[in-house]
ModelCIF file with pLDDT and N, C-alpha, C, O atoms, coordinates in Angstrom:
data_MODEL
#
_entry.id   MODEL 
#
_entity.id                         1 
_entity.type                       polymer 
_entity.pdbx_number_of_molecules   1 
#
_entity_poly.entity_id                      1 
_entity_poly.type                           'polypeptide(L)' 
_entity_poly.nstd_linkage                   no 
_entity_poly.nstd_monomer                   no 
_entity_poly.pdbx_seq_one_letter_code       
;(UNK)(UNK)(UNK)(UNK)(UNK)(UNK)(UNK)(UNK)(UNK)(UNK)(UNK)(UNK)(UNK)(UNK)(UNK)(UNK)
(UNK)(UNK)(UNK)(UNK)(UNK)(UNK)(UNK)(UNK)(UNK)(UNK)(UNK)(UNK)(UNK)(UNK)(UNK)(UNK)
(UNK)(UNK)(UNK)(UNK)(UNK)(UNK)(UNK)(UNK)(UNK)(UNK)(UNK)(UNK)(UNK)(UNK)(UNK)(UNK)
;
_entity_poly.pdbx_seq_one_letter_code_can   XXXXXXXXXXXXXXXXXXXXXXXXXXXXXXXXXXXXXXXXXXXXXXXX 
_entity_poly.pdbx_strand_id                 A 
#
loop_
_entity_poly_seq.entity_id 
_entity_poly_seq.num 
_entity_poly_seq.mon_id 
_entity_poly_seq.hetero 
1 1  UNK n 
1 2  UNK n 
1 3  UNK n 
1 4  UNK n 
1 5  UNK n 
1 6  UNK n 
1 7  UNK n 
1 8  UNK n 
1 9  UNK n 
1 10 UNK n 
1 11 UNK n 
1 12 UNK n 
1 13 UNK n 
1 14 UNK n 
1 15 UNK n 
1 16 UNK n 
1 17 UNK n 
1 18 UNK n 
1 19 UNK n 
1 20 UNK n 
1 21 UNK n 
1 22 UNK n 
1 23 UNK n 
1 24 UNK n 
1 25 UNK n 
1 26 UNK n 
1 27 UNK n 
1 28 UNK n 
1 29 UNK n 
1 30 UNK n 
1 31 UNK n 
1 32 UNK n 
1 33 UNK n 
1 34 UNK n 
1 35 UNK n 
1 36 UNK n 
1 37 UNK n 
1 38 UNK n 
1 39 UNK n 
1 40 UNK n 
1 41 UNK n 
1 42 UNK n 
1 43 UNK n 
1 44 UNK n 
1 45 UNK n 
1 46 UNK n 
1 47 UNK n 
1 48 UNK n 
#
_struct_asym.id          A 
_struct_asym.entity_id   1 
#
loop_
_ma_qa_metric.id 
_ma_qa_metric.mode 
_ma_qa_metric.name 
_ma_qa_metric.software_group_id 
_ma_qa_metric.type 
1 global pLDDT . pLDDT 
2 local  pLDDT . pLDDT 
#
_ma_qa_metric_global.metric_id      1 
_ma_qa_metric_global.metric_value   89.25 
_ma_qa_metric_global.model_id       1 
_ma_qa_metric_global.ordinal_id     1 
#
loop_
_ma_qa_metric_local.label_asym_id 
_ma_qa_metric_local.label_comp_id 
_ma_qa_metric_local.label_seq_id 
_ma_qa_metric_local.metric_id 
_ma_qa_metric_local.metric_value 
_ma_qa_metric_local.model_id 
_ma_qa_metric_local.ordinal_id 
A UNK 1  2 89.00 1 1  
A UNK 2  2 91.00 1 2  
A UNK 3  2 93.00 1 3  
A UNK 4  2 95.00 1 4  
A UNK 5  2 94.00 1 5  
A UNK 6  2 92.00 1 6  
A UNK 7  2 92.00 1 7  
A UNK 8  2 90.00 1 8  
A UNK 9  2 90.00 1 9  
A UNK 10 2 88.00 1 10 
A UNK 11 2 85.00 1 11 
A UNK 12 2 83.00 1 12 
A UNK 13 2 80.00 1 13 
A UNK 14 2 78.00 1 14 
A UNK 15 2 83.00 1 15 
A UNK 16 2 86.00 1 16 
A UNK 17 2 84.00 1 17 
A UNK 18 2 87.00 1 18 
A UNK 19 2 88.00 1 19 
A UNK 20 2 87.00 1 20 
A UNK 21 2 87.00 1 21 
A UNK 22 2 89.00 1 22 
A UNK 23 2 89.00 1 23 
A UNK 24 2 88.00 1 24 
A UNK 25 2 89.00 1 25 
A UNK 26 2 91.00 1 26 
A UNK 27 2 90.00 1 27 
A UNK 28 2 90.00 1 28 
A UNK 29 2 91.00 1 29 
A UNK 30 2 91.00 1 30 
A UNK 31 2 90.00 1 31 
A UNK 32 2 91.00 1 32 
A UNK 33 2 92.00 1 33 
A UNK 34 2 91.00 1 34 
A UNK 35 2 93.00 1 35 
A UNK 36 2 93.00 1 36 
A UNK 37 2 94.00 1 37 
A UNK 38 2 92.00 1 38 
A UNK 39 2 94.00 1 39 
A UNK 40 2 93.00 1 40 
A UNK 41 2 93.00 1 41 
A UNK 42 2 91.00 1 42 
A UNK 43 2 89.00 1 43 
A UNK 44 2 88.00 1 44 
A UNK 45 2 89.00 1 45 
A UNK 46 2 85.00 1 46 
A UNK 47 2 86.00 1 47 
A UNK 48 2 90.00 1 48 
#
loop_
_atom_site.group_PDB 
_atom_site.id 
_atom_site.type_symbol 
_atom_site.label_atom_id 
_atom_site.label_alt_id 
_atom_site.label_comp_id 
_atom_site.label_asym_id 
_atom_site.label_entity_id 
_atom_site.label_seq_id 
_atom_site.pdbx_PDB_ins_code 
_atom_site.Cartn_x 
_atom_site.Cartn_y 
_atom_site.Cartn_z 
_atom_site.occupancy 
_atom_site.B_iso_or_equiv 
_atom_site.pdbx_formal_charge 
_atom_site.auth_seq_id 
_atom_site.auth_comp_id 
_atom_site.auth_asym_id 
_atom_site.auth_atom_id 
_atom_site.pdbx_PDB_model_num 
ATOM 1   N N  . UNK A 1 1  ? 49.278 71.535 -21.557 1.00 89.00 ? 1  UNK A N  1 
ATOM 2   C CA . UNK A 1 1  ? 50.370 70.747 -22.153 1.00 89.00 ? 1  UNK A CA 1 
ATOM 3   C C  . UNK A 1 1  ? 50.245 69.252 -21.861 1.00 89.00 ? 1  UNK A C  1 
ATOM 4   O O  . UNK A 1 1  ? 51.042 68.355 -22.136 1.00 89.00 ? 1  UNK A O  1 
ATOM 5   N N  . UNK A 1 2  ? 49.056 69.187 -21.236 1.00 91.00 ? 2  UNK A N  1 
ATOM 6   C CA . UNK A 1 2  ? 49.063 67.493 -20.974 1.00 91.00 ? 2  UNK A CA 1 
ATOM 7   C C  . UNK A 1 2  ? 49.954 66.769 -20.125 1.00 91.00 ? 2  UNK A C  1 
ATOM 8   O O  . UNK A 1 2  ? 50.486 65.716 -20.477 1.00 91.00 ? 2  UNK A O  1 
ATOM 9   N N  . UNK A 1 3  ? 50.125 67.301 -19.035 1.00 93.00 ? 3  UNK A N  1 
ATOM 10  C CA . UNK A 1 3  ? 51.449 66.959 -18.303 1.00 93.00 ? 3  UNK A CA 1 
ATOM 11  C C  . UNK A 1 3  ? 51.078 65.777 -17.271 1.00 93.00 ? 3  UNK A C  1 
ATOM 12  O O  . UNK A 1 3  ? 49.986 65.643 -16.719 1.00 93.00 ? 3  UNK A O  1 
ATOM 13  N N  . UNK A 1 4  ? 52.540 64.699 -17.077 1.00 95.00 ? 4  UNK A N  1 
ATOM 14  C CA . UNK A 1 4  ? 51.793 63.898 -15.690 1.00 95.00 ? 4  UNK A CA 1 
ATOM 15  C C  . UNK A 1 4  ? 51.877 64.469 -14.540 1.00 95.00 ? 4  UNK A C  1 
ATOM 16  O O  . UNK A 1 4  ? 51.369 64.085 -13.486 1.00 95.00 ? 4  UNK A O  1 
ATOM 17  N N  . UNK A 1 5  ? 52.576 65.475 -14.744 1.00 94.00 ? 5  UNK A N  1 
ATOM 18  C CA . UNK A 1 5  ? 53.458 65.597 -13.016 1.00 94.00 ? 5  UNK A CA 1 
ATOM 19  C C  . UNK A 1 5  ? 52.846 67.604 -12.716 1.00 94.00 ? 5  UNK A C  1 
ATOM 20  O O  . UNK A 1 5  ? 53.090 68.344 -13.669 1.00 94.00 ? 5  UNK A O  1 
ATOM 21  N N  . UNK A 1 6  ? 52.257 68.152 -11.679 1.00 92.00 ? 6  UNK A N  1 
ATOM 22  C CA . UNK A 1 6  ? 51.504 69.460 -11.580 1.00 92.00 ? 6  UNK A CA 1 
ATOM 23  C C  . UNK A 1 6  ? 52.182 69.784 -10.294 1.00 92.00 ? 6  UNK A C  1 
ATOM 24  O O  . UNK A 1 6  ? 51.776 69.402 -9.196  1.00 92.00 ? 6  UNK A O  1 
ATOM 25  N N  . UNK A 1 7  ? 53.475 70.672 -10.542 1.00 92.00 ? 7  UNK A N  1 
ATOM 26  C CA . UNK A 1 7  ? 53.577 71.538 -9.270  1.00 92.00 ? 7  UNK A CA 1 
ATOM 27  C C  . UNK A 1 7  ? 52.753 72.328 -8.837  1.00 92.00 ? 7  UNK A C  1 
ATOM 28  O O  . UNK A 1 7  ? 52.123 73.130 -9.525  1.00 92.00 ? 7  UNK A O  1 
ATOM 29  N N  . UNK A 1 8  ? 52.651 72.148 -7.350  1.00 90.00 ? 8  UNK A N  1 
ATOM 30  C CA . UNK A 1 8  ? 51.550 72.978 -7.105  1.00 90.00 ? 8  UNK A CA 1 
ATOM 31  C C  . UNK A 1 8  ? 52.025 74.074 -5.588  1.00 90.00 ? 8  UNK A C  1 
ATOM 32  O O  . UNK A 1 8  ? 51.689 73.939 -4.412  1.00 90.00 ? 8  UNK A O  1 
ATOM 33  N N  . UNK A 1 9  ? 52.765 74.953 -6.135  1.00 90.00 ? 9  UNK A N  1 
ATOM 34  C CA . UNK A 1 9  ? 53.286 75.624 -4.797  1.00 90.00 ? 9  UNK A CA 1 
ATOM 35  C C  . UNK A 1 9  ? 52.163 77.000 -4.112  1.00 90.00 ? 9  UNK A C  1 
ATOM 36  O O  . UNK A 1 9  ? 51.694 78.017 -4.623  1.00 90.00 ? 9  UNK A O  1 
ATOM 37  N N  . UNK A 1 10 ? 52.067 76.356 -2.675  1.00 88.00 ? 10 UNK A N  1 
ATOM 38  C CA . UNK A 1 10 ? 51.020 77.535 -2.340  1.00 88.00 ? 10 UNK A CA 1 
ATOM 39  C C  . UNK A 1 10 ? 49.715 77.818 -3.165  1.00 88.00 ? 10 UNK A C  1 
ATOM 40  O O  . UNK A 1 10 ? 49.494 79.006 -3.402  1.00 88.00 ? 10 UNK A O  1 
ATOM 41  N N  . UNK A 1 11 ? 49.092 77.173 -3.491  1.00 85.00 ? 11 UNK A N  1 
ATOM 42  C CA . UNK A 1 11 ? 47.797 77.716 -4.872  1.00 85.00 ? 11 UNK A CA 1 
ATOM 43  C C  . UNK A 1 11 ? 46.856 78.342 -4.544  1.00 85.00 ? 11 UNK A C  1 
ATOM 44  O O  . UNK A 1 11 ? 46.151 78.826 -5.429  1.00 85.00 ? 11 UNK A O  1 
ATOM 45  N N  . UNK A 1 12 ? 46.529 78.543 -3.167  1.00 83.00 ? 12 UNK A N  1 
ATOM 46  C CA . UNK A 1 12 ? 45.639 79.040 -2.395  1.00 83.00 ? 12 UNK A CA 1 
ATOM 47  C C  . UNK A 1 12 ? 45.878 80.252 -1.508  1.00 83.00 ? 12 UNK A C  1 
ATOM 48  O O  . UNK A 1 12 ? 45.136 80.606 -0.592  1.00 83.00 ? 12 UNK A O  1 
ATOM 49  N N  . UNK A 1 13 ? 47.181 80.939 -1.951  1.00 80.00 ? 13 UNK A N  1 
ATOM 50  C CA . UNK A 1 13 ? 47.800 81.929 -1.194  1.00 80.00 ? 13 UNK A CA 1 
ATOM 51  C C  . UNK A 1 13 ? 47.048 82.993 -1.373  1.00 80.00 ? 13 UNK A C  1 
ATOM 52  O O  . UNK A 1 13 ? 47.123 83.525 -2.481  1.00 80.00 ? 13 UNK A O  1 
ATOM 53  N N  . UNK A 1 14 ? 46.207 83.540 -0.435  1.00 78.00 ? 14 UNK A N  1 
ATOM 54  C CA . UNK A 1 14 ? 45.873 85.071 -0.610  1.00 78.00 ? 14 UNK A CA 1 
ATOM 55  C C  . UNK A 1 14 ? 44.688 84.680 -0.990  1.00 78.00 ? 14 UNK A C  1 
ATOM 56  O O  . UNK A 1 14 ? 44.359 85.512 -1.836  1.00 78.00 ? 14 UNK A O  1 
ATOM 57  N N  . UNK A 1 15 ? 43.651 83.738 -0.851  1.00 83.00 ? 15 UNK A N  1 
ATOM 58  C CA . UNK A 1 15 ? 42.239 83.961 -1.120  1.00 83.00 ? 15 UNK A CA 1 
ATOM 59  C C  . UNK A 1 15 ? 41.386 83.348 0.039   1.00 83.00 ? 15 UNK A C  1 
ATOM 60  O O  . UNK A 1 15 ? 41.685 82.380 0.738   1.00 83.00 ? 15 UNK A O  1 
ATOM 61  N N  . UNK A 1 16 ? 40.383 84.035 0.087   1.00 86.00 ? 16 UNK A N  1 
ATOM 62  C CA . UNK A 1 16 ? 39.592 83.932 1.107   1.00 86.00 ? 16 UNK A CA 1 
ATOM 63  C C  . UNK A 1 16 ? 39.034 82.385 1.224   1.00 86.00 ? 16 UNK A C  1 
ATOM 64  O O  . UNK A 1 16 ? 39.103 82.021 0.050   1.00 86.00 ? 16 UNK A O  1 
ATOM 65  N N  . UNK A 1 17 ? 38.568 81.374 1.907   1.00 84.00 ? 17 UNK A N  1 
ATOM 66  C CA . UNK A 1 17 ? 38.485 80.365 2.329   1.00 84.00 ? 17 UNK A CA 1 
ATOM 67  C C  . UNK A 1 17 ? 37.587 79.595 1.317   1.00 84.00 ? 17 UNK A C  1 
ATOM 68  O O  . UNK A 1 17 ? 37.958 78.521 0.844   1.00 84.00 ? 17 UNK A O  1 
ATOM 69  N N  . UNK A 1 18 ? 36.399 80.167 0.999   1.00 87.00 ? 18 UNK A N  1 
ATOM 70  C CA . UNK A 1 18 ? 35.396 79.599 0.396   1.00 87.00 ? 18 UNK A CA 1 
ATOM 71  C C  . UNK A 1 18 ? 36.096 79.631 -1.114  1.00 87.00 ? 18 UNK A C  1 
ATOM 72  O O  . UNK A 1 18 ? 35.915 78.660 -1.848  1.00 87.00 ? 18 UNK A O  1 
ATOM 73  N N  . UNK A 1 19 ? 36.720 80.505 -1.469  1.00 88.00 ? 19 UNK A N  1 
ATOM 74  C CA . UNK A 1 19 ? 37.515 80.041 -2.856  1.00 88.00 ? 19 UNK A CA 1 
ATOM 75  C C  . UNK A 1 19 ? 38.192 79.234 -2.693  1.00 88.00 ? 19 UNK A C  1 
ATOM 76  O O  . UNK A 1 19 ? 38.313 78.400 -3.590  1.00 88.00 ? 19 UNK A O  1 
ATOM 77  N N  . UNK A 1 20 ? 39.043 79.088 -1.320  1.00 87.00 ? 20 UNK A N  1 
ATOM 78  C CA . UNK A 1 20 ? 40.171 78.376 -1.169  1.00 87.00 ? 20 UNK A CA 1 
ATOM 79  C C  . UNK A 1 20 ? 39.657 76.383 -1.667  1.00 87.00 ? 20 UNK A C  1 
ATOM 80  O O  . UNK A 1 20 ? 40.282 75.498 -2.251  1.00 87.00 ? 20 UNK A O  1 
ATOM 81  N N  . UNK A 1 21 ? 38.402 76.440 -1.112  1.00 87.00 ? 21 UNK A N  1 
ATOM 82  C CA . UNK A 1 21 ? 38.037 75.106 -1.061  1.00 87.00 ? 21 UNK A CA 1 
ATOM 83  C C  . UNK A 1 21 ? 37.651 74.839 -2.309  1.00 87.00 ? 21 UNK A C  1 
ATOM 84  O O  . UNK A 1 21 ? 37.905 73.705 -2.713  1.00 87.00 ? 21 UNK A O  1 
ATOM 85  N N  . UNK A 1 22 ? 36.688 76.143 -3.581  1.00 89.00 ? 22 UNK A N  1 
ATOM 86  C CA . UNK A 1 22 ? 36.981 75.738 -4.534  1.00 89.00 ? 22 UNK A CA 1 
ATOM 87  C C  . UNK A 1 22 ? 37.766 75.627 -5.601  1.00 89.00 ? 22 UNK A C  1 
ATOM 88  O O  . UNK A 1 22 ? 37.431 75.134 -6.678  1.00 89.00 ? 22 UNK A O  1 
ATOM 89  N N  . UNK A 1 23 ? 38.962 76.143 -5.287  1.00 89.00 ? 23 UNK A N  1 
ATOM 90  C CA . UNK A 1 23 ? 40.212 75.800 -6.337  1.00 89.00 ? 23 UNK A CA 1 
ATOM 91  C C  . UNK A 1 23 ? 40.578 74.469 -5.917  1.00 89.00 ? 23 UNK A C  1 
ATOM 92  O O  . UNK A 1 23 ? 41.049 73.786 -6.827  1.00 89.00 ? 23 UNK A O  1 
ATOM 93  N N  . UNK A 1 24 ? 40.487 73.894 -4.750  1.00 88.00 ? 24 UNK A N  1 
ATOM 94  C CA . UNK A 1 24 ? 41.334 72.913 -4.325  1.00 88.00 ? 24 UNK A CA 1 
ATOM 95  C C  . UNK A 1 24 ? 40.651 71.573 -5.139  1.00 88.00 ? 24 UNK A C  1 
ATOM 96  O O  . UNK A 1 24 ? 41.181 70.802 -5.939  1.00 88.00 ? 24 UNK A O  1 
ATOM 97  N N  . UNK A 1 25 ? 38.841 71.626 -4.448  1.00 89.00 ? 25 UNK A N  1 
ATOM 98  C CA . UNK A 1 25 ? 38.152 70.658 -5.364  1.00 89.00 ? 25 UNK A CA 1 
ATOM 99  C C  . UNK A 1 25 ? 38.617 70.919 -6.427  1.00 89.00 ? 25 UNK A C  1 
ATOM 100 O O  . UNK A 1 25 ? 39.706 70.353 -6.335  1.00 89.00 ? 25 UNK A O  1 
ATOM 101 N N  . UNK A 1 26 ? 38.586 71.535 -7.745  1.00 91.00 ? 26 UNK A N  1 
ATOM 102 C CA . UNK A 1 26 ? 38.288 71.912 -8.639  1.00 91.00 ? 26 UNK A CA 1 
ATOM 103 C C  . UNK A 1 26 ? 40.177 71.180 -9.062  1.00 91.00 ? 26 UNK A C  1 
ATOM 104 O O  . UNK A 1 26 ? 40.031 70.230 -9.831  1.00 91.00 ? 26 UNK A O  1 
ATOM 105 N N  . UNK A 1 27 ? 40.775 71.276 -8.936  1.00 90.00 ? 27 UNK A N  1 
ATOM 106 C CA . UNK A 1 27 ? 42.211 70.415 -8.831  1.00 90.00 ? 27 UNK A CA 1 
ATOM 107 C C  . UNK A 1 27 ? 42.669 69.172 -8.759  1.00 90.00 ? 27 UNK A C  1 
ATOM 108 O O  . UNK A 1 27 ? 43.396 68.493 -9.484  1.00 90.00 ? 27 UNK A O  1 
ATOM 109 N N  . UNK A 1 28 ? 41.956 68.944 -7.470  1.00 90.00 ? 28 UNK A N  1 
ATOM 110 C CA . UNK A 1 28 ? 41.071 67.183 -7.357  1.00 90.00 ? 28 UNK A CA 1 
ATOM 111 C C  . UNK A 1 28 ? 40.484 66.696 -8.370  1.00 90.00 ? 28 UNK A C  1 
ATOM 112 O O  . UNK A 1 28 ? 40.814 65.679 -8.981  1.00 90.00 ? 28 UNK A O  1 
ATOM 113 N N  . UNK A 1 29 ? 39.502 67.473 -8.610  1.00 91.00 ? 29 UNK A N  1 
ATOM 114 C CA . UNK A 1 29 ? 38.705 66.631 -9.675  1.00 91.00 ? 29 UNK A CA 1 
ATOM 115 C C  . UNK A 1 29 ? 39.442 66.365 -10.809 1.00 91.00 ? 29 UNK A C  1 
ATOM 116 O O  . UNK A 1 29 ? 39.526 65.210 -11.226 1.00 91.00 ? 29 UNK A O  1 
ATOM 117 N N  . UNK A 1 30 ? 40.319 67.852 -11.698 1.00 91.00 ? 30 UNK A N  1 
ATOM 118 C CA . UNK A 1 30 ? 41.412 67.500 -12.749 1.00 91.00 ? 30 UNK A CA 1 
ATOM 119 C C  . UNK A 1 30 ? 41.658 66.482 -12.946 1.00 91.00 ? 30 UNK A C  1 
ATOM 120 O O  . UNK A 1 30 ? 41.332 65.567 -13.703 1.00 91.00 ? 30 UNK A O  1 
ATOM 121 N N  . UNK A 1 31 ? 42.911 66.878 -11.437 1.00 90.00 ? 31 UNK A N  1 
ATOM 122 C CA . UNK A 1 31 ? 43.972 65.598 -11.850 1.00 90.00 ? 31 UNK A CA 1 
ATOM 123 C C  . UNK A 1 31 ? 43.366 64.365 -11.545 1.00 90.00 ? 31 UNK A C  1 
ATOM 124 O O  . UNK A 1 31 ? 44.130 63.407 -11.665 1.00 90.00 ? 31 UNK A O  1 
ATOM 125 N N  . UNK A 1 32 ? 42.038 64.066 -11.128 1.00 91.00 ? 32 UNK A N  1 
ATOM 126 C CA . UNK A 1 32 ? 42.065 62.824 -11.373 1.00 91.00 ? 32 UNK A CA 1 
ATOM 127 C C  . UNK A 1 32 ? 41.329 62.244 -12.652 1.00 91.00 ? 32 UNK A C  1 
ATOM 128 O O  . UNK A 1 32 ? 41.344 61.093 -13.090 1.00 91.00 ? 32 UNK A O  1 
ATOM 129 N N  . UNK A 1 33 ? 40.715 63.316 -13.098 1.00 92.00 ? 33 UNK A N  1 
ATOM 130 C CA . UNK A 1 33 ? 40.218 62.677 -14.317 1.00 92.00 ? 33 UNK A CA 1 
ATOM 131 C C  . UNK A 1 33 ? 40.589 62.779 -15.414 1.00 92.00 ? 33 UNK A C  1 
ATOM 132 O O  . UNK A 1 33 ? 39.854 62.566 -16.378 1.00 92.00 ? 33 UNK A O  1 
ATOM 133 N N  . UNK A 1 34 ? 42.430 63.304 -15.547 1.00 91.00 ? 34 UNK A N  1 
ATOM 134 C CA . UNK A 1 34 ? 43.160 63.210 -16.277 1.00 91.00 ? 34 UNK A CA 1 
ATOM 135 C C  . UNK A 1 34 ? 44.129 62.265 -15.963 1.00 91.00 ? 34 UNK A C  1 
ATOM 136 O O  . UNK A 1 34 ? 44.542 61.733 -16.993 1.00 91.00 ? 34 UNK A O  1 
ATOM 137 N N  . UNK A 1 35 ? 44.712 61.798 -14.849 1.00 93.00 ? 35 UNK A N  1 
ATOM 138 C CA . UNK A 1 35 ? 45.388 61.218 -14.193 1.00 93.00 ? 35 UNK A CA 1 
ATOM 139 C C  . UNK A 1 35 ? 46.706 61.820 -13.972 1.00 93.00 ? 35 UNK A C  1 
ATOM 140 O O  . UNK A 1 35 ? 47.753 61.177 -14.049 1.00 93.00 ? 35 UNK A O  1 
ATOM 141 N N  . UNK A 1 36 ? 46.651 62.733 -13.769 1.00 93.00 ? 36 UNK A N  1 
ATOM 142 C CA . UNK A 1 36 ? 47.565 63.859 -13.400 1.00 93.00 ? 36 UNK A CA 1 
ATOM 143 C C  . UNK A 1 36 ? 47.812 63.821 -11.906 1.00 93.00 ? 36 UNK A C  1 
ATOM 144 O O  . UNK A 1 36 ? 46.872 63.931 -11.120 1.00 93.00 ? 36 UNK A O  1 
ATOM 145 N N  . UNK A 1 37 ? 49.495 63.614 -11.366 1.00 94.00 ? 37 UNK A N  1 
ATOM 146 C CA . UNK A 1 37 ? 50.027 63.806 -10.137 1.00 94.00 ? 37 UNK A CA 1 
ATOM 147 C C  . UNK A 1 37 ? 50.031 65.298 -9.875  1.00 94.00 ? 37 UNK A C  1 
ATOM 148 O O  . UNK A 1 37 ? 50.226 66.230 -10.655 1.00 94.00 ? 37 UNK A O  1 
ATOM 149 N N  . UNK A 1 38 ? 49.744 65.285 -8.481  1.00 92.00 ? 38 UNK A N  1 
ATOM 150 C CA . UNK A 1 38 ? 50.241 67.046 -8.126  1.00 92.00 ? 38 UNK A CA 1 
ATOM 151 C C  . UNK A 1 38 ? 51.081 66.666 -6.914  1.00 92.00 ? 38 UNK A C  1 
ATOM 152 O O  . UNK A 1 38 ? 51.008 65.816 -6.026  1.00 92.00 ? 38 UNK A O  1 
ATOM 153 N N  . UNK A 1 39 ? 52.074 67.848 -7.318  1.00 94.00 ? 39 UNK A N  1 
ATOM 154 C CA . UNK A 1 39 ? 53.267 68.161 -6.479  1.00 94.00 ? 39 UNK A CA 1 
ATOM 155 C C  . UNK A 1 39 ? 52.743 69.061 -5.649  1.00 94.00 ? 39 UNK A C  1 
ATOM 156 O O  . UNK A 1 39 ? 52.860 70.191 -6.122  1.00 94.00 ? 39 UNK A O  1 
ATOM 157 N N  . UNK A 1 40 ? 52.049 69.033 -4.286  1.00 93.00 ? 40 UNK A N  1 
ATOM 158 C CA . UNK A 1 40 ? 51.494 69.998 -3.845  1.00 93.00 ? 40 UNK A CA 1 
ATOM 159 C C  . UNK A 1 40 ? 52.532 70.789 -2.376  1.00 93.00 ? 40 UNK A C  1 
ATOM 160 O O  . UNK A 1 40 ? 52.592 70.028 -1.410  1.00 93.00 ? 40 UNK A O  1 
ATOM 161 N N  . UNK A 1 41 ? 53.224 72.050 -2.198  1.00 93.00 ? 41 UNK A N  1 
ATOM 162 C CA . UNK A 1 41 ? 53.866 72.880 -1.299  1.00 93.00 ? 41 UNK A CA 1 
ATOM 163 C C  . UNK A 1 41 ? 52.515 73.086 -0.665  1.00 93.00 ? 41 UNK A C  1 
ATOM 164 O O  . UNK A 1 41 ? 51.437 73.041 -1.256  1.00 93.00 ? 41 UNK A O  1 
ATOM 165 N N  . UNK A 1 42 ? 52.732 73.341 0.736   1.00 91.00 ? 42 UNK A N  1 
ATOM 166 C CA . UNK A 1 42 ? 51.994 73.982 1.431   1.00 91.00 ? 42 UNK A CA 1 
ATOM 167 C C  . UNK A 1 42 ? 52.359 74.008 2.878   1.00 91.00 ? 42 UNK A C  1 
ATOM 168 O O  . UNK A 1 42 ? 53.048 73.149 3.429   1.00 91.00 ? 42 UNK A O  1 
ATOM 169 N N  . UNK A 1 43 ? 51.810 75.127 3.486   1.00 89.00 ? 43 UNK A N  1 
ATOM 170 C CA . UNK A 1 43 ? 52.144 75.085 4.981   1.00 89.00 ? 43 UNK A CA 1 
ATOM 171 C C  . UNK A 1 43 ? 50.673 74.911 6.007   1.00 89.00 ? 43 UNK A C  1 
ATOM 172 O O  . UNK A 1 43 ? 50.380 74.861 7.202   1.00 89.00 ? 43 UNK A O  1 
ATOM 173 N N  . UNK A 1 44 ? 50.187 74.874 5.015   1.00 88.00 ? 44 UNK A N  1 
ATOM 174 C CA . UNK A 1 44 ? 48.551 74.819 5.691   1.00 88.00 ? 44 UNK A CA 1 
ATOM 175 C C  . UNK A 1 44 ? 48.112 72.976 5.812   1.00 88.00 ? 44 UNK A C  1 
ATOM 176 O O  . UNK A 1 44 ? 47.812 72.253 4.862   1.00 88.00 ? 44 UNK A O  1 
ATOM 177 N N  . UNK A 1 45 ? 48.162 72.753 6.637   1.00 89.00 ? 45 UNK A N  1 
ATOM 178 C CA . UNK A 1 45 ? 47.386 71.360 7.006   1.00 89.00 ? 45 UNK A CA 1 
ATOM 179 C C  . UNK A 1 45 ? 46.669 70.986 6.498   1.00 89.00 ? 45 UNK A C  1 
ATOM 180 O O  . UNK A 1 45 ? 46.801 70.049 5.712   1.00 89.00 ? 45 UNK A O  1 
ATOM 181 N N  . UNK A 1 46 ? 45.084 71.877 6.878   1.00 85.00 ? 46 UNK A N  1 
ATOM 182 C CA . UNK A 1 46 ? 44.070 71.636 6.407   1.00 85.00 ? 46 UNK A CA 1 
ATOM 183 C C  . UNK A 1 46 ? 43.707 71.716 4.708   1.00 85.00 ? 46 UNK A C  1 
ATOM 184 O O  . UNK A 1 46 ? 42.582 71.468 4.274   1.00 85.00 ? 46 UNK A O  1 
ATOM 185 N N  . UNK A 1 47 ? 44.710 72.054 3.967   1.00 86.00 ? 47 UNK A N  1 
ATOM 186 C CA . UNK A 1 47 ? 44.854 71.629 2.214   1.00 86.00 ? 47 UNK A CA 1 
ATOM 187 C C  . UNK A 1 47 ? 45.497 70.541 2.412   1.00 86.00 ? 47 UNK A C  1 
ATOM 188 O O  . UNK A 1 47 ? 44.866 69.809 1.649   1.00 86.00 ? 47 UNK A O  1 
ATOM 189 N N  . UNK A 1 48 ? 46.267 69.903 2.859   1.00 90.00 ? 48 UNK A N  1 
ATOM 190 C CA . UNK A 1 48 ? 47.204 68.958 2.465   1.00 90.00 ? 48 UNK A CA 1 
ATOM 191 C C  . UNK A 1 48 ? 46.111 67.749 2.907   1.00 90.00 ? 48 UNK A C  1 
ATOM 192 O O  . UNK A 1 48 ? 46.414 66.563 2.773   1.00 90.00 ? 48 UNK A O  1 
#
């Protein structure tokens, strides 16, 4: 939908680490080369 603004609650819940890192890149890269904000929830540090 072309949006500016990407909630992003928990996105990494329930997958093993090495996915974890590539959804996260893979998010990064998006929104920035759309210029898309993310609203990112998390309780994990090491994503934030």
């Amino acid at each position: 939908t072309e949006p500016d603004l990407i909630i992003a609650d928990e996105p990494t819940t329930a997958l093993d680490v090495t996915i974890q890192a590539q959804i996260l890149k893979l998010l990064k890269r998006l929104a920035k080369e759309r210029g898309v904000s993310v609203l990112l929830t998390t309780h994990d540090l090491g994503t934030a």
